[in-house]
N, C-alpha and C. Protein backbone atom coordinates (compact mmCIF):
# COMPACT_ATOMS: atom_id res chain seq x y z
N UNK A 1 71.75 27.69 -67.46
CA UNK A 1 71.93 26.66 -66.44
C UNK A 1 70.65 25.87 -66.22
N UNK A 2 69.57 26.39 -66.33
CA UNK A 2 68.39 26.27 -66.64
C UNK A 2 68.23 24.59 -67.20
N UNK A 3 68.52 24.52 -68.34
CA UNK A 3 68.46 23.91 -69.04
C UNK A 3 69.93 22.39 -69.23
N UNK A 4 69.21 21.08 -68.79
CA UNK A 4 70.40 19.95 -67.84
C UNK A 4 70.56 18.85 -69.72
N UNK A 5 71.51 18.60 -69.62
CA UNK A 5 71.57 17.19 -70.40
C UNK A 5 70.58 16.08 -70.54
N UNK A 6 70.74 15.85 -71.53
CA UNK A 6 69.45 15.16 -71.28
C UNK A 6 69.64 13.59 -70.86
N UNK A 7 70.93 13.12 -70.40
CA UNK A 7 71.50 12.07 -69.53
C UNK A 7 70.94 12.40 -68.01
N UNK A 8 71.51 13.63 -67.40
CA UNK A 8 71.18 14.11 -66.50
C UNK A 8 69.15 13.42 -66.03
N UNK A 9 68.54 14.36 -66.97
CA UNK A 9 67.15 13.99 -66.72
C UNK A 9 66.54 13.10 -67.13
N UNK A 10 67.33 11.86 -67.72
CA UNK A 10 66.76 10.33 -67.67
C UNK A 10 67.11 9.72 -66.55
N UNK A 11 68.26 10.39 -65.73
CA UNK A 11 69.05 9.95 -64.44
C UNK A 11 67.70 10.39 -62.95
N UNK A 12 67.21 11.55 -63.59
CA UNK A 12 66.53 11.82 -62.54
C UNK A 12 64.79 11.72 -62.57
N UNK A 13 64.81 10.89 -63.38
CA UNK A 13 63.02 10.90 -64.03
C UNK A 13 62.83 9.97 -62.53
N UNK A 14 60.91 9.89 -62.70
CA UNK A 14 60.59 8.63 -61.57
C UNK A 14 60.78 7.25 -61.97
N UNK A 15 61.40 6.65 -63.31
CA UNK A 15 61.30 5.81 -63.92
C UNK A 15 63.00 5.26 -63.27
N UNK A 16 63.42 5.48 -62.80
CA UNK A 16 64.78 4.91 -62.41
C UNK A 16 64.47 5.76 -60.19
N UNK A 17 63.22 5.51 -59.77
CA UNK A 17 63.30 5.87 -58.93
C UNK A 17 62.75 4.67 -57.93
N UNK A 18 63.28 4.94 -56.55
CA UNK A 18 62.79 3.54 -56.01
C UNK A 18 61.57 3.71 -55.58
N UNK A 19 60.84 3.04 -54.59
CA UNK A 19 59.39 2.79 -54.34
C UNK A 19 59.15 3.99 -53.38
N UNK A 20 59.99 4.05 -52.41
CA UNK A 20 59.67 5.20 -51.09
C UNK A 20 59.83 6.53 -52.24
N UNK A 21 60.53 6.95 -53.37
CA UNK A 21 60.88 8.18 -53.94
C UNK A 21 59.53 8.48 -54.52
N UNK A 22 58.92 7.00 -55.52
CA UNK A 22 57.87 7.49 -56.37
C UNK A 22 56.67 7.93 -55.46
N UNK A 23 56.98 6.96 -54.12
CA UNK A 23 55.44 7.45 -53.32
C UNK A 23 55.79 8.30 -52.45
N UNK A 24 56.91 9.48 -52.57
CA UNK A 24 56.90 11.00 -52.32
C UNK A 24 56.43 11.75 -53.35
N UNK A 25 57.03 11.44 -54.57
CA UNK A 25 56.40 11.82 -55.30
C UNK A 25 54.86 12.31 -55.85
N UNK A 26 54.40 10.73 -55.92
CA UNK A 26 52.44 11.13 -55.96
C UNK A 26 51.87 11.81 -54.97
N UNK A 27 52.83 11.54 -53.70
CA UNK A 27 52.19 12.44 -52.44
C UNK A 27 51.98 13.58 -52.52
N UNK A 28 53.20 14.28 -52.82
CA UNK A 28 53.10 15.33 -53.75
C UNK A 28 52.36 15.99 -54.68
N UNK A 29 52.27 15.16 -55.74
CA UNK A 29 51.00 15.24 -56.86
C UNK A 29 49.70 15.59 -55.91
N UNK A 30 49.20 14.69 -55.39
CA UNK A 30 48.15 14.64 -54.30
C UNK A 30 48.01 16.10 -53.97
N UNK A 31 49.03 16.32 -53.21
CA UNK A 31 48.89 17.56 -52.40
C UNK A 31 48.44 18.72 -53.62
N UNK A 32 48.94 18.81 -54.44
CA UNK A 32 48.73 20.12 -55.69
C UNK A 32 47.37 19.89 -55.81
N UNK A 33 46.48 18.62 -56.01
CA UNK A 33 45.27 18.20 -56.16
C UNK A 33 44.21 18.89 -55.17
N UNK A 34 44.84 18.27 -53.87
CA UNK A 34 43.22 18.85 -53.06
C UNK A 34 43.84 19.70 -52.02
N UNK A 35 44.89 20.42 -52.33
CA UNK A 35 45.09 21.61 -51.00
C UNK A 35 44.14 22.62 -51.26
N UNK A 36 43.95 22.98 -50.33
CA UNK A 36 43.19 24.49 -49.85
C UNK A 36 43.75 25.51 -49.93
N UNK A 37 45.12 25.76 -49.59
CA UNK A 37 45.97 26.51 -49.76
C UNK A 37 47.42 26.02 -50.00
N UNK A 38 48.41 26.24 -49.85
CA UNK A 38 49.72 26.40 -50.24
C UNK A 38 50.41 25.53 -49.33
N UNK A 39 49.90 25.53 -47.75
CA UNK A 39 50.99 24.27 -47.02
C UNK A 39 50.22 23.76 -46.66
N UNK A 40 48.80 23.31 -47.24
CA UNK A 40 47.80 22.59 -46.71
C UNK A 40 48.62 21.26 -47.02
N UNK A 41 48.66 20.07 -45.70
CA UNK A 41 49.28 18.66 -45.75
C UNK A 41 48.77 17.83 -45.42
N UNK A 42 47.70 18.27 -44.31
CA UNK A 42 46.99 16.83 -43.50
C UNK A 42 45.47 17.38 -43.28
N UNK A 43 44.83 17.74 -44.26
CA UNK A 43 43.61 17.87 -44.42
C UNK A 43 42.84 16.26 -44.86
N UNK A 44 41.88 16.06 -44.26
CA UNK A 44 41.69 14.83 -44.76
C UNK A 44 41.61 13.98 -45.96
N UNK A 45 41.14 14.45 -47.00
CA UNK A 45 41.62 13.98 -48.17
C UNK A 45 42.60 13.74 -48.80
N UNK A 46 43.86 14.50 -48.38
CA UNK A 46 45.26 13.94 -48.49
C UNK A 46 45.73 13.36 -47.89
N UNK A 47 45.18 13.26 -46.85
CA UNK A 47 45.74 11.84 -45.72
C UNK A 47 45.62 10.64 -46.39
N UNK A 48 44.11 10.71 -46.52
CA UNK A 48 43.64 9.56 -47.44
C UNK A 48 44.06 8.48 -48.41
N UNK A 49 44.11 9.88 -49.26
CA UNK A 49 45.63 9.38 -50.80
C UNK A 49 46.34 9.23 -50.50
N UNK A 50 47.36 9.98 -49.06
CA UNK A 50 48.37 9.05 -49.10
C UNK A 50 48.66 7.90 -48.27
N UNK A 51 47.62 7.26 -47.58
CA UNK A 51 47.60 6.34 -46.97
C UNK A 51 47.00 5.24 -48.28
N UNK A 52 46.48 5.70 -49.02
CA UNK A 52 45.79 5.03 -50.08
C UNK A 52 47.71 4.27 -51.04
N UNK A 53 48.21 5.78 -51.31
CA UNK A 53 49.67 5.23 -51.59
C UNK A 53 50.97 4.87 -50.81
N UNK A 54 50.24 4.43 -49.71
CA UNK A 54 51.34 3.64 -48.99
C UNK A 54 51.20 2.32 -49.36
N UNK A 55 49.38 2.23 -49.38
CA UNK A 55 48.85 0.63 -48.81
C UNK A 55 49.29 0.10 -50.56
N UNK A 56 49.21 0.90 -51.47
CA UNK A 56 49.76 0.38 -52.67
C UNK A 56 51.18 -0.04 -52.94
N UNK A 57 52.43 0.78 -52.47
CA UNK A 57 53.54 0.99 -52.43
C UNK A 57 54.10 -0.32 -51.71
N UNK A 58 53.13 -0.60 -50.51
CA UNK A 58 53.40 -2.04 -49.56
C UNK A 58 52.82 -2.91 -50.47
N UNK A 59 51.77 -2.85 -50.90
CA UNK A 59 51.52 -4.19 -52.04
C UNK A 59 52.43 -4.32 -53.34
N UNK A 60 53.05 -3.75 -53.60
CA UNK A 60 54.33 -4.22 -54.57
C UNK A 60 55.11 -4.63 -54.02
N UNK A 61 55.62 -4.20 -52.38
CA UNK A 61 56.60 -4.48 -52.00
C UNK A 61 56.47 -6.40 -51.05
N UNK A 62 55.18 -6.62 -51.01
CA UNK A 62 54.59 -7.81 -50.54
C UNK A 62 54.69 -8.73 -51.88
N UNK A 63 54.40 -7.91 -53.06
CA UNK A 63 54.47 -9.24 -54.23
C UNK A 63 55.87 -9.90 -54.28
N UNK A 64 56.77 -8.70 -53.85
CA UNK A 64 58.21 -9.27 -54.35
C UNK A 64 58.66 -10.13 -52.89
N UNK A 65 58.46 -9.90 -51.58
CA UNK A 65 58.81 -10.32 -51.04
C UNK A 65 57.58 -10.87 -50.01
N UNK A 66 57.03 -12.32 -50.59
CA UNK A 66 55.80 -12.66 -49.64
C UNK A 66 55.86 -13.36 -48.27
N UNK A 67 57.23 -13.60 -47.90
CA UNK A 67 57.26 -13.83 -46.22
C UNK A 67 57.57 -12.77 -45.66
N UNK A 68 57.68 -11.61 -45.69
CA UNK A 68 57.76 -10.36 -45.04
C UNK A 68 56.75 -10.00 -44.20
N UNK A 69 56.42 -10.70 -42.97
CA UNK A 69 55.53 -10.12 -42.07
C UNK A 69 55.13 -9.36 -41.33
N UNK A 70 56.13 -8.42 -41.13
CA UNK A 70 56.23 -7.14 -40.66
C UNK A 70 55.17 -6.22 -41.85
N UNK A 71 55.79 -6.70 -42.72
CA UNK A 71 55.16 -5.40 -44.06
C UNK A 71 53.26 -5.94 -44.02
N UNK A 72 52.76 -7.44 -43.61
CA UNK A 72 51.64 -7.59 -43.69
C UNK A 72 50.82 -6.92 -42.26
N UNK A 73 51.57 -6.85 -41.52
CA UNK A 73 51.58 -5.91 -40.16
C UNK A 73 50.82 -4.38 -40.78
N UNK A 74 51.68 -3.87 -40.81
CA UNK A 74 52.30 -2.65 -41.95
C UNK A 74 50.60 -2.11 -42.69
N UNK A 75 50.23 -3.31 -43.36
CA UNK A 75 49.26 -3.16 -44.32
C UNK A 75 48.46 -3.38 -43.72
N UNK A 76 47.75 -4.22 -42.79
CA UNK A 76 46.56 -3.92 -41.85
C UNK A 76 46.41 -3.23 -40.92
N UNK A 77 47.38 -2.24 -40.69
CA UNK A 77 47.49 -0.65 -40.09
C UNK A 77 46.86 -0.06 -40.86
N UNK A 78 47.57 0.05 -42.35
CA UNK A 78 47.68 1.51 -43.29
C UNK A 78 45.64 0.83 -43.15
N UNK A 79 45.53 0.21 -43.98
CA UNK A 79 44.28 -0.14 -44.22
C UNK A 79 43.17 -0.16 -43.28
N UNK A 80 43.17 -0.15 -42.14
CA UNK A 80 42.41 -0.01 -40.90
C UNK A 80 42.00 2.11 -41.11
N UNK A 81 43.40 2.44 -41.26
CA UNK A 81 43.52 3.85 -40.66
C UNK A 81 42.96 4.68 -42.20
N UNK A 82 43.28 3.90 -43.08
CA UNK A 82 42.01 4.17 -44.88
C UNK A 82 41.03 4.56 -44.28
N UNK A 83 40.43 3.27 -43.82
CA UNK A 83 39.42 3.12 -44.05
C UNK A 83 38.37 3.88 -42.88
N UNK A 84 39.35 4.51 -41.55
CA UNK A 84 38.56 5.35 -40.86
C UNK A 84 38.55 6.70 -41.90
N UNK A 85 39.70 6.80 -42.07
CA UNK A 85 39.42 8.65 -43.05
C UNK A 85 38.99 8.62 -44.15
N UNK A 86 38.66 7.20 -44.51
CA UNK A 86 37.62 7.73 -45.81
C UNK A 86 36.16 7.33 -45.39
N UNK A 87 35.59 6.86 -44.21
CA UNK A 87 34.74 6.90 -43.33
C UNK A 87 34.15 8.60 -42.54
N UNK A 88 35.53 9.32 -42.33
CA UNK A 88 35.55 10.55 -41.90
C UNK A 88 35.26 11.20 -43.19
N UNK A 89 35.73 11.25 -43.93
CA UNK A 89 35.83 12.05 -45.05
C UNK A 89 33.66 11.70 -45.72
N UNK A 90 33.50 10.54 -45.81
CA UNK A 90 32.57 10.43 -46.13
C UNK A 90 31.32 11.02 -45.72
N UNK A 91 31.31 10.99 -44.24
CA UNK A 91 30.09 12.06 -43.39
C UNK A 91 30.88 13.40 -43.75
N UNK A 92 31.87 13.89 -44.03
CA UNK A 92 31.83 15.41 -43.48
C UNK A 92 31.89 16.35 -45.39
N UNK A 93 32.50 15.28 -45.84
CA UNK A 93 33.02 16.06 -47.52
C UNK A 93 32.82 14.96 -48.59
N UNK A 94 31.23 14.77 -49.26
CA UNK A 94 31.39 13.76 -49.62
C UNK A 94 31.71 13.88 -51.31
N UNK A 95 32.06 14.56 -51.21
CA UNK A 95 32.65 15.32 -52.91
C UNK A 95 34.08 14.63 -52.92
N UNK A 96 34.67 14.92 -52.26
CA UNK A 96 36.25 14.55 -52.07
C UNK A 96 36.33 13.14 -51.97
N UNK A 97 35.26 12.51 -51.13
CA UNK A 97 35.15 11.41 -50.99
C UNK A 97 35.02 10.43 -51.61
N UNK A 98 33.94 10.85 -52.93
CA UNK A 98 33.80 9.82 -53.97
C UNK A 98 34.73 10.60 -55.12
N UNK A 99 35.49 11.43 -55.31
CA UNK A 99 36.36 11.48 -56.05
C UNK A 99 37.70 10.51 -56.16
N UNK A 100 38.09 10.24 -54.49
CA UNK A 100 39.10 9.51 -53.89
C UNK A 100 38.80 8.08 -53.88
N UNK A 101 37.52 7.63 -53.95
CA UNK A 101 36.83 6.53 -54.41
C UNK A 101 37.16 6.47 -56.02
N UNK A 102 37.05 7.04 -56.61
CA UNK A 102 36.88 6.92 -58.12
C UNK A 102 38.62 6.33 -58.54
N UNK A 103 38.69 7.69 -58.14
CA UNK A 103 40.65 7.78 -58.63
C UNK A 103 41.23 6.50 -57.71
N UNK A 104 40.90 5.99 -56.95
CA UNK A 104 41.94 4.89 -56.78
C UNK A 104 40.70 3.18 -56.76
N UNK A 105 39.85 3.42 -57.01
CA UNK A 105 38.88 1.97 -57.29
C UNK A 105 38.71 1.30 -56.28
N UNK A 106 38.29 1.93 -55.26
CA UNK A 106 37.87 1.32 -54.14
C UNK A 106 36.38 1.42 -53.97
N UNK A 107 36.30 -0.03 -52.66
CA UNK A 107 34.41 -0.06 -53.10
C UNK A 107 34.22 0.90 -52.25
N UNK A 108 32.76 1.60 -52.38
CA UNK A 108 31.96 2.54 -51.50
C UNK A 108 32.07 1.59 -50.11
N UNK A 109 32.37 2.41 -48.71
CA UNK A 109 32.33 1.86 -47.56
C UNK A 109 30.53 2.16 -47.05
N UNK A 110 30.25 1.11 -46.32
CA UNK A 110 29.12 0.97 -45.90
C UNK A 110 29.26 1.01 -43.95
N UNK A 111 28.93 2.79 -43.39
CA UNK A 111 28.94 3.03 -42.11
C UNK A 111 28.58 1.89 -41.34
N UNK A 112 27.50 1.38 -41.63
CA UNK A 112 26.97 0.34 -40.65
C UNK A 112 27.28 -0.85 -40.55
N UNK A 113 28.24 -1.33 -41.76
CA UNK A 113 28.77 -2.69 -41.54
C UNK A 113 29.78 -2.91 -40.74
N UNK A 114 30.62 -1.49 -40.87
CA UNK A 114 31.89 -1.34 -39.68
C UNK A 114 31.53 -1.38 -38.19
N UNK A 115 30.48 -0.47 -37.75
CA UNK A 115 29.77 -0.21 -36.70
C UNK A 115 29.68 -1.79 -36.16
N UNK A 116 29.05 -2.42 -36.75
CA UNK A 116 28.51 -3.94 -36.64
C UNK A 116 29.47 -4.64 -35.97
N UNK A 117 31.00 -4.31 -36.62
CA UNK A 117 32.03 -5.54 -35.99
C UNK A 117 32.72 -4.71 -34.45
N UNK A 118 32.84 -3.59 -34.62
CA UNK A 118 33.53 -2.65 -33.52
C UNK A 118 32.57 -2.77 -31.83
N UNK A 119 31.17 -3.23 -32.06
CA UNK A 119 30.99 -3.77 -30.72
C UNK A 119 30.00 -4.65 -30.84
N UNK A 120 30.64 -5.63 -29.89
CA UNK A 120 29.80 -6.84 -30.05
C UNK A 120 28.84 -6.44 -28.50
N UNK A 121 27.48 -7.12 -28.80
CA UNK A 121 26.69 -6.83 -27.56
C UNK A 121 26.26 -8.50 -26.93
N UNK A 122 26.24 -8.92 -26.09
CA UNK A 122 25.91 -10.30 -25.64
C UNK A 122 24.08 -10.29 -25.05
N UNK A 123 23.67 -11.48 -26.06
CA UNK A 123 22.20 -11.19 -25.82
C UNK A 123 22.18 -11.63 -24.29
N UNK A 124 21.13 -11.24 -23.79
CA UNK A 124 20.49 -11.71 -22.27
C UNK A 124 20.40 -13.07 -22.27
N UNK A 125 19.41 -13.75 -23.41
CA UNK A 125 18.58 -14.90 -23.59
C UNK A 125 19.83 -15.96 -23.51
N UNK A 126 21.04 -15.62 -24.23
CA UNK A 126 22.08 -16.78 -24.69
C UNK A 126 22.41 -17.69 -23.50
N UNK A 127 22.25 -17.07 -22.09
CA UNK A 127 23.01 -18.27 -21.04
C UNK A 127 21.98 -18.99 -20.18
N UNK A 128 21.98 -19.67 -19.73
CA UNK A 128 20.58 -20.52 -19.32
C UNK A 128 20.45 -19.85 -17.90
N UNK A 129 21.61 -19.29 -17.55
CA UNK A 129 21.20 -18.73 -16.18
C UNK A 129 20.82 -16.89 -16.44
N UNK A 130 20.88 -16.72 -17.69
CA UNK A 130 20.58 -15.11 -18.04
C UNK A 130 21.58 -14.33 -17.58
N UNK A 131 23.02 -14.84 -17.34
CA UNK A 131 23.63 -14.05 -16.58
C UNK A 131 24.93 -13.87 -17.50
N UNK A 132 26.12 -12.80 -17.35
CA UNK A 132 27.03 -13.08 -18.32
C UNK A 132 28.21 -13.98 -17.39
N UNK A 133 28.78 -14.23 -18.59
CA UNK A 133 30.07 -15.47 -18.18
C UNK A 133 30.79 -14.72 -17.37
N UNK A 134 31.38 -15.59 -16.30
CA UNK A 134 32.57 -15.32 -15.79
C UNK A 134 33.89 -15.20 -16.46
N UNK A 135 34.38 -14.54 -15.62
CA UNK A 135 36.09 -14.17 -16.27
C UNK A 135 36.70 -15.51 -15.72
N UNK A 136 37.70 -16.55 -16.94
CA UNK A 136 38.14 -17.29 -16.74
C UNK A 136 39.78 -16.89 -15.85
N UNK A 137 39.77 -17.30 -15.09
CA UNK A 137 41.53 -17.12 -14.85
C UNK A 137 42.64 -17.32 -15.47
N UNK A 138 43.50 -16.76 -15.31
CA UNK A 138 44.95 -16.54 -16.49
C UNK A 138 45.45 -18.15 -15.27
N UNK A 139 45.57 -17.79 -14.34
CA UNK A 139 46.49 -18.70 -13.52
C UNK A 139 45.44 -19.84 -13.11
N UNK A 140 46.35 -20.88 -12.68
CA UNK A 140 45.25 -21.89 -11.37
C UNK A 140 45.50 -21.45 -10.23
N UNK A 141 44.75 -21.03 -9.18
CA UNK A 141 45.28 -21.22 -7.80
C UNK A 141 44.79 -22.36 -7.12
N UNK A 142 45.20 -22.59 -5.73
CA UNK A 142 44.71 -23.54 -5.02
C UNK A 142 43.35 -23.02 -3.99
N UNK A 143 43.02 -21.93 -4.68
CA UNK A 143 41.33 -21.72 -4.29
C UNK A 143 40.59 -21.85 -4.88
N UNK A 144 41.16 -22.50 -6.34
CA UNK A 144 40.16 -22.67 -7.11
C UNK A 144 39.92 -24.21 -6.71
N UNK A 145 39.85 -24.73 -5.99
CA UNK A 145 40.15 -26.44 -6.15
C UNK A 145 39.23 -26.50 -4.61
């Protein structure tokens, strides 16, 4: 019983499989790759990859369909949330890190350039009165007048 037709297993290869199947699939793969043990799933380096094969899985699915804005939504999530765990991954395991760099061709992230945009600081010098701006109002009232 063991042993299927070989109709059967051209029916069930990843080559006749859709996009969400193949990227269970590598997820999978993934997991055999860098578990620790046996139901290891969300250790950081597999998060990684598979956020790495989502943000891929959505870029095929963006070539075929390029007004889909939800899915560009979608992809500056997956890609935000990359790029913290391979940020995490980078200070704590950096073996895994540039392996996961290698295997999928992404550039080396640079800590301090991210740092840079996540808070902006307002110099002293910039306002002529040295002071910071006021909060503009959402509404007009008639006290403002």
């Amino acid at each position: 019983m063991s042993q299927h037709h070989p109709l059967v297993g051209r029916a069930l290869s990843l080559d006749n499989a859709s996009i969400s199947e193949f990227k269970k699939a590598r997820i999978l793969e993934i997991r055999k790759v860098f578990a620790k043990h046996e139901r290891d799933t969300a250790t950081p380096p597999i998060t990684a990859c598979a956020l790495c094969e989502k943000v891929l899985a959505l870029l095929t699915h963006i070539k075929k369909n390029k007004k889909d804005v939800t899915a560009y939504i979608k992809l500056q999530a997956y890609l935000t949330k990359r790029r913290k765990y391979l940020l995490y991954l980078k200070r704590t395991d950096f073996n895994s890190y540039s392996y996961v760099i290698k295997y999928y061709g992404i550039k080396d992230f640079d800590d301090h350039m991210h740092k840079k945009f996540k808070t902006r600081k307002i110099l002293p010098g910039l306002y002529k009165d040295s002071s910071m701006p006021k909060r503009i109002p959402l509404r007009m009232n008639e006290d403002m007048f």
